[in-house]
C-alpha atoms as a PDB file:
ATOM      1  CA  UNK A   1     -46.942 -18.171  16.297  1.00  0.00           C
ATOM      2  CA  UNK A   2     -47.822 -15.902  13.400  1.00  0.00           C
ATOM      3  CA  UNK A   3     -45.453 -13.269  15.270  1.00  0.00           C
ATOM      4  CA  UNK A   4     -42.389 -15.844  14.986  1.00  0.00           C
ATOM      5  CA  UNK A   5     -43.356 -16.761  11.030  1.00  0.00           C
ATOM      6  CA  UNK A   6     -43.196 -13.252  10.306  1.00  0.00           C
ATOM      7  CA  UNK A   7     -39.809 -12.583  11.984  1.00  0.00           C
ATOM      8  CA  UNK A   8     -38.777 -15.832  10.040  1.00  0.00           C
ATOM      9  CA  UNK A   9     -40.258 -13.970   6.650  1.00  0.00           C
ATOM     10  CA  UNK A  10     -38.332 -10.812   7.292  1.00  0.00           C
ATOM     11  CA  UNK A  11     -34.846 -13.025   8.002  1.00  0.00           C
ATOM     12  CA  UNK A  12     -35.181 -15.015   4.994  1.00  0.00           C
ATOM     13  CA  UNK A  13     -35.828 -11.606   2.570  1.00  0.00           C
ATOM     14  CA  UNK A  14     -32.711 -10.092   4.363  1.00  0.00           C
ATOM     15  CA  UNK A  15     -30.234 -13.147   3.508  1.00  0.00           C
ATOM     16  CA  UNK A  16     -31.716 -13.594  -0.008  1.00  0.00           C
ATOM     17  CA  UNK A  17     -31.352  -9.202  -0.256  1.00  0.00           C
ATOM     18  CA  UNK A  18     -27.807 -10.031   1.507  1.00  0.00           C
ATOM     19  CA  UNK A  19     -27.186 -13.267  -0.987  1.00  0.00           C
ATOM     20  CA  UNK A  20     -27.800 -11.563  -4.158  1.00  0.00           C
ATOM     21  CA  UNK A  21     -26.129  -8.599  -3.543  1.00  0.00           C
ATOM     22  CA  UNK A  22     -22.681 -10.780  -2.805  1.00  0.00           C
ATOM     23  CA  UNK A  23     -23.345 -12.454  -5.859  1.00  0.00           C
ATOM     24  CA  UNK A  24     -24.020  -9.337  -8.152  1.00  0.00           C
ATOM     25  CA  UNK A  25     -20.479  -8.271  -6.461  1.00  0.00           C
ATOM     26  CA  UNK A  26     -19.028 -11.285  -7.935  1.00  0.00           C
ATOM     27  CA  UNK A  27     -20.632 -11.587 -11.145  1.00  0.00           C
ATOM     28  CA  UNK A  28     -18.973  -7.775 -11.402  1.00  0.00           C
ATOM     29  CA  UNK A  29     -15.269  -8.847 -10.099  1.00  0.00           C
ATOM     30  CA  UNK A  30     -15.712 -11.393 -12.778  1.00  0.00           C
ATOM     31  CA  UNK A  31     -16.627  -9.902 -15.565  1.00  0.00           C
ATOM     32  CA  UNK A  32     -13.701  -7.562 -14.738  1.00  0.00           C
ATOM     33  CA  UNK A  33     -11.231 -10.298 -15.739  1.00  0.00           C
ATOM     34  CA  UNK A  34      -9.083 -10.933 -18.660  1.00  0.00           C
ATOM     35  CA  UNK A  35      -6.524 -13.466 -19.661  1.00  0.00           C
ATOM     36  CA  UNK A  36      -3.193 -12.403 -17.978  1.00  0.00           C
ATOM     37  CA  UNK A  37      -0.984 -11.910 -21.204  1.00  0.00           C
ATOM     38  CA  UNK A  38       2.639 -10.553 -19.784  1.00  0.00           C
ATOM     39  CA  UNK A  39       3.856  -7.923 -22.189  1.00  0.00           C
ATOM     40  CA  UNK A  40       7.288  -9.153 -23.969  1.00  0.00           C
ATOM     41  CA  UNK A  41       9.978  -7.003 -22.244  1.00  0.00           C
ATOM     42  CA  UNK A  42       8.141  -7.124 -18.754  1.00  0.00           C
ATOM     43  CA  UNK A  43      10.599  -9.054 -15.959  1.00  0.00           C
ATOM     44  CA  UNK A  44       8.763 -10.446 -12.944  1.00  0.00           C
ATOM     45  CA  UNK A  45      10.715  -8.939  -9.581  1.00  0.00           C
ATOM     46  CA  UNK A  46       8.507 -10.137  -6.743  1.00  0.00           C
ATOM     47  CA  UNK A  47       4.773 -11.813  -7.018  1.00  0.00           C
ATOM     48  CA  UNK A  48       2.798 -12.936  -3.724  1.00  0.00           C
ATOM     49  CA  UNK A  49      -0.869 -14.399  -2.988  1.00  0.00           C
ATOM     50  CA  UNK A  50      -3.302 -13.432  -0.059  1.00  0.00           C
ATOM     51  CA  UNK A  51      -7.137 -12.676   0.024  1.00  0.00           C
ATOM     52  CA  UNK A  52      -7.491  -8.988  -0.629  1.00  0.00           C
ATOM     53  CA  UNK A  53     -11.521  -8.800  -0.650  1.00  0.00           C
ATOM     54  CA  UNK A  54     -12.654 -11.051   1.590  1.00  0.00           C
ATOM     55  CA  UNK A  55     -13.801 -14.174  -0.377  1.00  0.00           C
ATOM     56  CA  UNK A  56     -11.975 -16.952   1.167  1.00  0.00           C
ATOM     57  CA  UNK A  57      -9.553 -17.115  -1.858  1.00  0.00           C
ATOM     58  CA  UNK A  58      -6.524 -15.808  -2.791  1.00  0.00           C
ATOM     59  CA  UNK A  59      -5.554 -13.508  -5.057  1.00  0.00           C
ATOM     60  CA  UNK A  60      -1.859 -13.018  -6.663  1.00  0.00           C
ATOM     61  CA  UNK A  61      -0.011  -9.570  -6.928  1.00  0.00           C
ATOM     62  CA  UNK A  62       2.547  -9.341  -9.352  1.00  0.00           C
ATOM     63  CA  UNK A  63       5.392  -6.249  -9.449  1.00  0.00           C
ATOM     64  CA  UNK A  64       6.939  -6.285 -13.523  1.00  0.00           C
ATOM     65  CA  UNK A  65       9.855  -4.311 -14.074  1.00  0.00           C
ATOM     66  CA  UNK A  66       8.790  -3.117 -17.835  1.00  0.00           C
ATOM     67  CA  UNK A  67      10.794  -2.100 -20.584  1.00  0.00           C
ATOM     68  CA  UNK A  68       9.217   1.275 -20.566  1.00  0.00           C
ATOM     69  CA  UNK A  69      12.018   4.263 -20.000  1.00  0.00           C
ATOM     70  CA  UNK A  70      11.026   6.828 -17.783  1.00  0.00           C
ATOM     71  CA  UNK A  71      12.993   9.867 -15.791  1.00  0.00           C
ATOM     72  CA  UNK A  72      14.152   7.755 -13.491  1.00  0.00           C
ATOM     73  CA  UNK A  73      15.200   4.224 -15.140  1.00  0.00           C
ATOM     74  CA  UNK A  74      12.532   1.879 -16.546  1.00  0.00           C
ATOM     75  CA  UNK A  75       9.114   2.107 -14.703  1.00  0.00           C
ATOM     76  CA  UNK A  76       7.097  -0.974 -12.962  1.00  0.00           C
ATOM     77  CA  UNK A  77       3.823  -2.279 -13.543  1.00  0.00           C
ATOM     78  CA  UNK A  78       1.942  -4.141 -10.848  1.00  0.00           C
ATOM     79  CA  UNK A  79      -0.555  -7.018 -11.880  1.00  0.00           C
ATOM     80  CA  UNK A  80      -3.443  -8.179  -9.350  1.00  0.00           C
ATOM     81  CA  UNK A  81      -5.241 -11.407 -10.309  1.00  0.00           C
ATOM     82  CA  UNK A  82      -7.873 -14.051  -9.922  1.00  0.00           C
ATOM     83  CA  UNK A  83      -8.055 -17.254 -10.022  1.00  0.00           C
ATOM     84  CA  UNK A  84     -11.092 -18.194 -12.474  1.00  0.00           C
ATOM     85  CA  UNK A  85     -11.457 -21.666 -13.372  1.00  0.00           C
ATOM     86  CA  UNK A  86      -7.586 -23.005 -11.701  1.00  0.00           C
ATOM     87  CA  UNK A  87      -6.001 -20.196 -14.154  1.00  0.00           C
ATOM     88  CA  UNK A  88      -4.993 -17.212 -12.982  1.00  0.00           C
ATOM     89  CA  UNK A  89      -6.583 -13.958 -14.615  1.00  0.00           C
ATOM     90  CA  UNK A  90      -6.077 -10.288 -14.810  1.00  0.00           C
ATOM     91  CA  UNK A  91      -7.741  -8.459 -12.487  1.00  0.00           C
ATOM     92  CA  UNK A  92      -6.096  -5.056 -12.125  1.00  0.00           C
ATOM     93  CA  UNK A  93      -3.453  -3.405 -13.596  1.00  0.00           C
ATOM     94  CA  UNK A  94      -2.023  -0.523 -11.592  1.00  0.00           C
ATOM     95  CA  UNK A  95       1.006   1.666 -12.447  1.00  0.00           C
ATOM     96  CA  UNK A  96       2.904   4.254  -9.427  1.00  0.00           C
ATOM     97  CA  UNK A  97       2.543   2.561  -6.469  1.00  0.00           C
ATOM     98  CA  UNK A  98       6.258   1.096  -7.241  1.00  0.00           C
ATOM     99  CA  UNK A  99       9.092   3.397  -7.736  1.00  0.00           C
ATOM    100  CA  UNK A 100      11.242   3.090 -11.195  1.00  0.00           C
ATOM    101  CA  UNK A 101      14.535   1.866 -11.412  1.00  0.00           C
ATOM    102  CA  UNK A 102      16.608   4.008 -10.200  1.00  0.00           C
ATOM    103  CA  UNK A 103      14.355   6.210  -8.262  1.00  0.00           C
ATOM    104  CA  UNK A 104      16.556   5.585  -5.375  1.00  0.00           C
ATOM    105  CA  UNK A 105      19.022   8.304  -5.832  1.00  0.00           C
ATOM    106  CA  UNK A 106      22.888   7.146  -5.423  1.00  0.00           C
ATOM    107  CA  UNK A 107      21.620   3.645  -3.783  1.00  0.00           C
ATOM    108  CA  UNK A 108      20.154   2.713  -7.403  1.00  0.00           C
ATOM    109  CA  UNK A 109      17.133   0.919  -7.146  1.00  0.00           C
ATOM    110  CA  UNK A 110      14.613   1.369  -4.662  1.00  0.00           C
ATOM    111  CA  UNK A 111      12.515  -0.842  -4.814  1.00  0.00           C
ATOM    112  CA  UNK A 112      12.685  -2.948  -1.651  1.00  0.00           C
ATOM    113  CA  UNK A 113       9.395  -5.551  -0.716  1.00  0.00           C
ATOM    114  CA  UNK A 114       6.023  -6.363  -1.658  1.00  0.00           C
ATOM    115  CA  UNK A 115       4.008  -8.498   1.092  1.00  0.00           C
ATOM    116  CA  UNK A 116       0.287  -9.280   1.418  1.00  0.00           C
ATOM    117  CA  UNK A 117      -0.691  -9.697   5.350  1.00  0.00           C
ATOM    118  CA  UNK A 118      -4.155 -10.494   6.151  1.00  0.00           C
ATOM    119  CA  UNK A 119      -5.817  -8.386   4.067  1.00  0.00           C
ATOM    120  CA  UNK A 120      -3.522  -5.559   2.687  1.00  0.00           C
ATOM    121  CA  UNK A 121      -0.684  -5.084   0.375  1.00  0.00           C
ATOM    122  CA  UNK A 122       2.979  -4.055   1.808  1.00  0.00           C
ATOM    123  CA  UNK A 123       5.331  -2.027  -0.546  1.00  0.00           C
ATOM    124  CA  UNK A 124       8.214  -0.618   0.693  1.00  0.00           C
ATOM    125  CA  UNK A 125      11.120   1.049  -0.975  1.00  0.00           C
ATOM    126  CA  UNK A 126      14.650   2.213   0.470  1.00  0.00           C
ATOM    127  CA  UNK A 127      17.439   4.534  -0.902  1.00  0.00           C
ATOM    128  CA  UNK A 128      19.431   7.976   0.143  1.00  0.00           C
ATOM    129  CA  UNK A 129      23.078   8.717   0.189  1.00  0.00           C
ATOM    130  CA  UNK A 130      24.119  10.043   3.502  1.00  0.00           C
ATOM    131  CA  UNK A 131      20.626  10.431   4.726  1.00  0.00           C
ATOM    132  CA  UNK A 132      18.807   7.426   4.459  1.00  0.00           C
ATOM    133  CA  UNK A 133      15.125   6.787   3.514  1.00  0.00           C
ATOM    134  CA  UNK A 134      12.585   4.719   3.763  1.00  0.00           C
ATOM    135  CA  UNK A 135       9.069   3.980   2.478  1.00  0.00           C
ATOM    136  CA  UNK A 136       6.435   1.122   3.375  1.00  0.00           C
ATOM    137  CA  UNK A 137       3.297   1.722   2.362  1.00  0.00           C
ATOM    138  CA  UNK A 138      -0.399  -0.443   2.392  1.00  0.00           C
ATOM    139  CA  UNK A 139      -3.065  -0.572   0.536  1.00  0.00           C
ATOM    140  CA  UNK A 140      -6.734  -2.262   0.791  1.00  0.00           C
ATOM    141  CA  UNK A 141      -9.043  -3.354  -1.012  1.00  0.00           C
ATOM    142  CA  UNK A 142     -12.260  -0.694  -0.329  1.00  0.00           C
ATOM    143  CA  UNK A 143     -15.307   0.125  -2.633  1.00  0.00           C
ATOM    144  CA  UNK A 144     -14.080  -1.621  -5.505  1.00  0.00           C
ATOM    145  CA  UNK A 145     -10.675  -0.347  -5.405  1.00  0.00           C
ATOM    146  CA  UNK A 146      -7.408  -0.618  -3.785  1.00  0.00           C
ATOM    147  CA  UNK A 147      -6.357   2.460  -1.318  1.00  0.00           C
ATOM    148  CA  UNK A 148      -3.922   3.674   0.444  1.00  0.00           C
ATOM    149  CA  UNK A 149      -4.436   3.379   4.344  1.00  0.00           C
ATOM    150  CA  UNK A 150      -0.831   3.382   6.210  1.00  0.00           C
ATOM    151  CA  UNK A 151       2.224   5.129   4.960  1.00  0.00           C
ATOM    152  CA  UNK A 152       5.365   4.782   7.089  1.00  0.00           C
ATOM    153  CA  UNK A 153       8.261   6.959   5.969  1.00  0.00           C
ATOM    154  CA  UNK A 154      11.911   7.074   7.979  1.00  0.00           C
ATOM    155  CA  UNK A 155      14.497   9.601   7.558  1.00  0.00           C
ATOM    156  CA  UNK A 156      18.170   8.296   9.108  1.00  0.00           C
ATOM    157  CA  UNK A 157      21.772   9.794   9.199  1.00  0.00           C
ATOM    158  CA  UNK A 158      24.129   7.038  10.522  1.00  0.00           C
ATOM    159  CA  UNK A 159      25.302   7.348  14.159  1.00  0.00           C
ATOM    160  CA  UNK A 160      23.398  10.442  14.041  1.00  0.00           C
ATOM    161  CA  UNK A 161      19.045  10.174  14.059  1.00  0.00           C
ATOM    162  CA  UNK A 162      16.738   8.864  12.952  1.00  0.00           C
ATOM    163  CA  UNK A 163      13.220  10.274  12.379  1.00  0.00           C
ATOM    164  CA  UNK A 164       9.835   7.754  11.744  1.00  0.00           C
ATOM    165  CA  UNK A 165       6.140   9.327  10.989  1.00  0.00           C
ATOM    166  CA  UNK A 166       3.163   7.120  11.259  1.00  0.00           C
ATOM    167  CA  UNK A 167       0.415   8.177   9.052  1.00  0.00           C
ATOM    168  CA  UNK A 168      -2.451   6.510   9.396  1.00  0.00           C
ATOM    169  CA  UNK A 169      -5.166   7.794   6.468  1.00  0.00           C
ATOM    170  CA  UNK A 170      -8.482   6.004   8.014  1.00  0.00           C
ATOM    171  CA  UNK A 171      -7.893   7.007  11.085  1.00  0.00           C
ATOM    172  CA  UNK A 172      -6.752  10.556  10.900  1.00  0.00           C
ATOM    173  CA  UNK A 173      -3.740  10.244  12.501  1.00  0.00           C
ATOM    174  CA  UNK A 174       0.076  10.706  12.845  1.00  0.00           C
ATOM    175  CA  UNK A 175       2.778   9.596  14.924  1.00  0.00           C
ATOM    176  CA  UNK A 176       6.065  11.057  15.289  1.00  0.00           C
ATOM    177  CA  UNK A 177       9.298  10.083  16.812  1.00  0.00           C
ATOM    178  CA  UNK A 178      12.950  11.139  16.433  1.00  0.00           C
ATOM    179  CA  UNK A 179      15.669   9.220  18.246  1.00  0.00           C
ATOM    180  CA  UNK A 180      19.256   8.320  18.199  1.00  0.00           C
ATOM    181  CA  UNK A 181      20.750   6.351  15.573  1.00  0.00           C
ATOM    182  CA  UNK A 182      22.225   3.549  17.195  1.00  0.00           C
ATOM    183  CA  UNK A 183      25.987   3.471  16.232  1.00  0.00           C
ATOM    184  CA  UNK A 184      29.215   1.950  18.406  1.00  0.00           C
ATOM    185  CA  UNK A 185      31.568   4.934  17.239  1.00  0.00           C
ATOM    186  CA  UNK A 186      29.575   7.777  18.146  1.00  0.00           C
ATOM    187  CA  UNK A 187      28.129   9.163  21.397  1.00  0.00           C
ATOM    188  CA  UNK A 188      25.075   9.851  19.566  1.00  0.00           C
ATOM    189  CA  UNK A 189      23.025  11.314  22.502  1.00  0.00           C
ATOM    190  CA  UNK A 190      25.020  14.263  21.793  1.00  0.00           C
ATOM    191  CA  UNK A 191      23.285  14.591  18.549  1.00  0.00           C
ATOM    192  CA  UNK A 192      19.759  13.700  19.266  1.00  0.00           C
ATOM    193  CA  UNK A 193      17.027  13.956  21.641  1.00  0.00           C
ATOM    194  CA  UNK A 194      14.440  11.641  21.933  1.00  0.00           C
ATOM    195  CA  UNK A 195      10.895  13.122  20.889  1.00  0.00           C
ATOM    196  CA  UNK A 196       7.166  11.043  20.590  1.00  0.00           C
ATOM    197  CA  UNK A 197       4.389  13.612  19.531  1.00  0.00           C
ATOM    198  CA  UNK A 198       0.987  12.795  18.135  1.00  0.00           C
ATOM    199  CA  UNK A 199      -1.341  14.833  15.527  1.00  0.00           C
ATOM    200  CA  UNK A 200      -5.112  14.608  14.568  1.00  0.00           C
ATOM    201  CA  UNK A 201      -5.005  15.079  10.743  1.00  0.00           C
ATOM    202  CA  UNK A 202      -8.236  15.791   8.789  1.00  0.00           C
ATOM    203  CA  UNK A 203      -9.939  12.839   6.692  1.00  0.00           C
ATOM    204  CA  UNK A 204     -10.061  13.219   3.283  1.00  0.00           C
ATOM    205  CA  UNK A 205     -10.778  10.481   0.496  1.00  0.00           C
ATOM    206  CA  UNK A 206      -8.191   7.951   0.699  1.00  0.00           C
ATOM    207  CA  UNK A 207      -6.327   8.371  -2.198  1.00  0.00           C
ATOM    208  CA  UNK A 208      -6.500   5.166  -5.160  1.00  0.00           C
ATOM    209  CA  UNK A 209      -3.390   2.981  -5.177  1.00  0.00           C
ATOM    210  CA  UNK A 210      -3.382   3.339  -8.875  1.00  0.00           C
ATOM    211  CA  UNK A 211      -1.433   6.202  -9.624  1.00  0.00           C
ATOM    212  CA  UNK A 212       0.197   6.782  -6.134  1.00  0.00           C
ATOM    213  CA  UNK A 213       3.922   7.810  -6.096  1.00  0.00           C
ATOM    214  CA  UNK A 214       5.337   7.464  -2.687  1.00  0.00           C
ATOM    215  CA  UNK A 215       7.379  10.335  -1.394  1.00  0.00           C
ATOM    216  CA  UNK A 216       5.523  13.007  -4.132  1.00  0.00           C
ATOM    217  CA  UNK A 217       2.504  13.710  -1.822  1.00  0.00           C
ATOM    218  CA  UNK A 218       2.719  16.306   0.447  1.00  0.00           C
ATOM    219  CA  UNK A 219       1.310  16.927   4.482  1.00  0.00           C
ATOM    220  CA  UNK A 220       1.547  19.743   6.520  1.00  0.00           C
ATOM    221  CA  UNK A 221       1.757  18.755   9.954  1.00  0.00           C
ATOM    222  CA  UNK A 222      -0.328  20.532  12.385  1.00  0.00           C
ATOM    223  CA  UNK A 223       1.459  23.728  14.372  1.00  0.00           C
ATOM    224  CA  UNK A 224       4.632  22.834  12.661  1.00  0.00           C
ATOM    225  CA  UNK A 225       6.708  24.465  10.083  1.00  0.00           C
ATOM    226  CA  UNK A 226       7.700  20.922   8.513  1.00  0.00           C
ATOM    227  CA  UNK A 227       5.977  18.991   5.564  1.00  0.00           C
ATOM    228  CA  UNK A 228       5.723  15.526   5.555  1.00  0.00           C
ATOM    229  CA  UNK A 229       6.293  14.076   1.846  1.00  0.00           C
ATOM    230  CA  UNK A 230       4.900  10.284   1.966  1.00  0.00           C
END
């Protein structure tokens, strides 16, 4: 009996340990908010809700298109919030992560999709003249900050190829695969080859979603003369 009130003791100090961590985690989130004031200038492209950390609620990511000039065209702002009270607060504020406006070469703007699935965030961008490109990568929400963990990048010519890599940052791994573009006018097989190879990459910190600029990161692919820009 006194063996079973003691297991009972050590249960209930681990779920109030467990408890009041969660809720110095939330007292912290909160008193990270502020009221969500949208700069004059700043045009909403694309906003969408999912839970990002895990409470049970939703959150709401907002992409702005600002009226800040840049190198390439006006630059975008993202806005993450919380709902506090049925109003929607500022969370996070995080600039890169979406390409400016006209970032996407001779197809303008690149800027293609922002998604929230399950738990991560979804941006992908598109542009290229005769070769083709195309971004999409996610982010999650880890150790108080959002991450990159997936970056899918495509490299096309029409009726020629088309080339995907598969870089998965929390595993440590990358897929690759070239194949025919599929086009009705060509005999593309006289082009292109299929190829699937695989590479072990070395873990390193997964870099912070604020301040990420897709395609201006470089990887050197293991045994292989090409680098990998994601």
């Amino acid at each position: 009996m006194k063996k079973i009130i003691f297991i009972v003791a050590i249960l209930s100090v681990i779920l109030s340990c467990s408890n009041n961590k969660k809720s110095e985690e939330i007292k912290k989130e909160n008193s990270e908010l502020s009221k969500l004031e949208i700069p004059e200038g700043y045009n909403e492209l694309i906003k969408s809700e999912g839970d990002l950390d895990g409470d049970g609620i939703d959150e709401k990511v907002i992409v702005f298109d600002t009226d800040i000039e840049g190198d390439y065209g006006t630059e975008r702002e993202i806005y993450i919030c919380k709902k506090e009270n049925d109003e929607w607060m500022l969370w996070k504020t995080i600039k890169g992560p979406v390409l400016s406006s006209d970032a996407g070469g001779v197809s303008g703007d690149p800027f293609n999709d922002l998604v929230i699935d399950k738990d991560r965030i979804y941006i992908s961008h598109m542009g290229g003249s005769m070769e083709k490109w195309y971004y999409n990568h996610s982010y999650k929400y880890i150790d108080s900050e959002f991450r990159l963990v997936t970056a899918v990048v495509d490299y096309g010519i029409s009726c020629i190829k088309w080339e995907t890599y598969h870089y998965d940052l929390e595993a440590g791994n990358l897929a690759y695969d070239l194949s025919p573009d599929e086009c009705e006018d060509y005999i593309i097989e006289e082009y292109c080859v299929a190829i699937h190879e695989d590479y072990d990459i070395q873990k390193s910190d997964l870099p912070l979603m604020n301040g990420f600029i897709p395609g201006d990161n470089e990887l050197k692919l293991p045994d292989r003369k090409e680098v990998l820009y994601y």
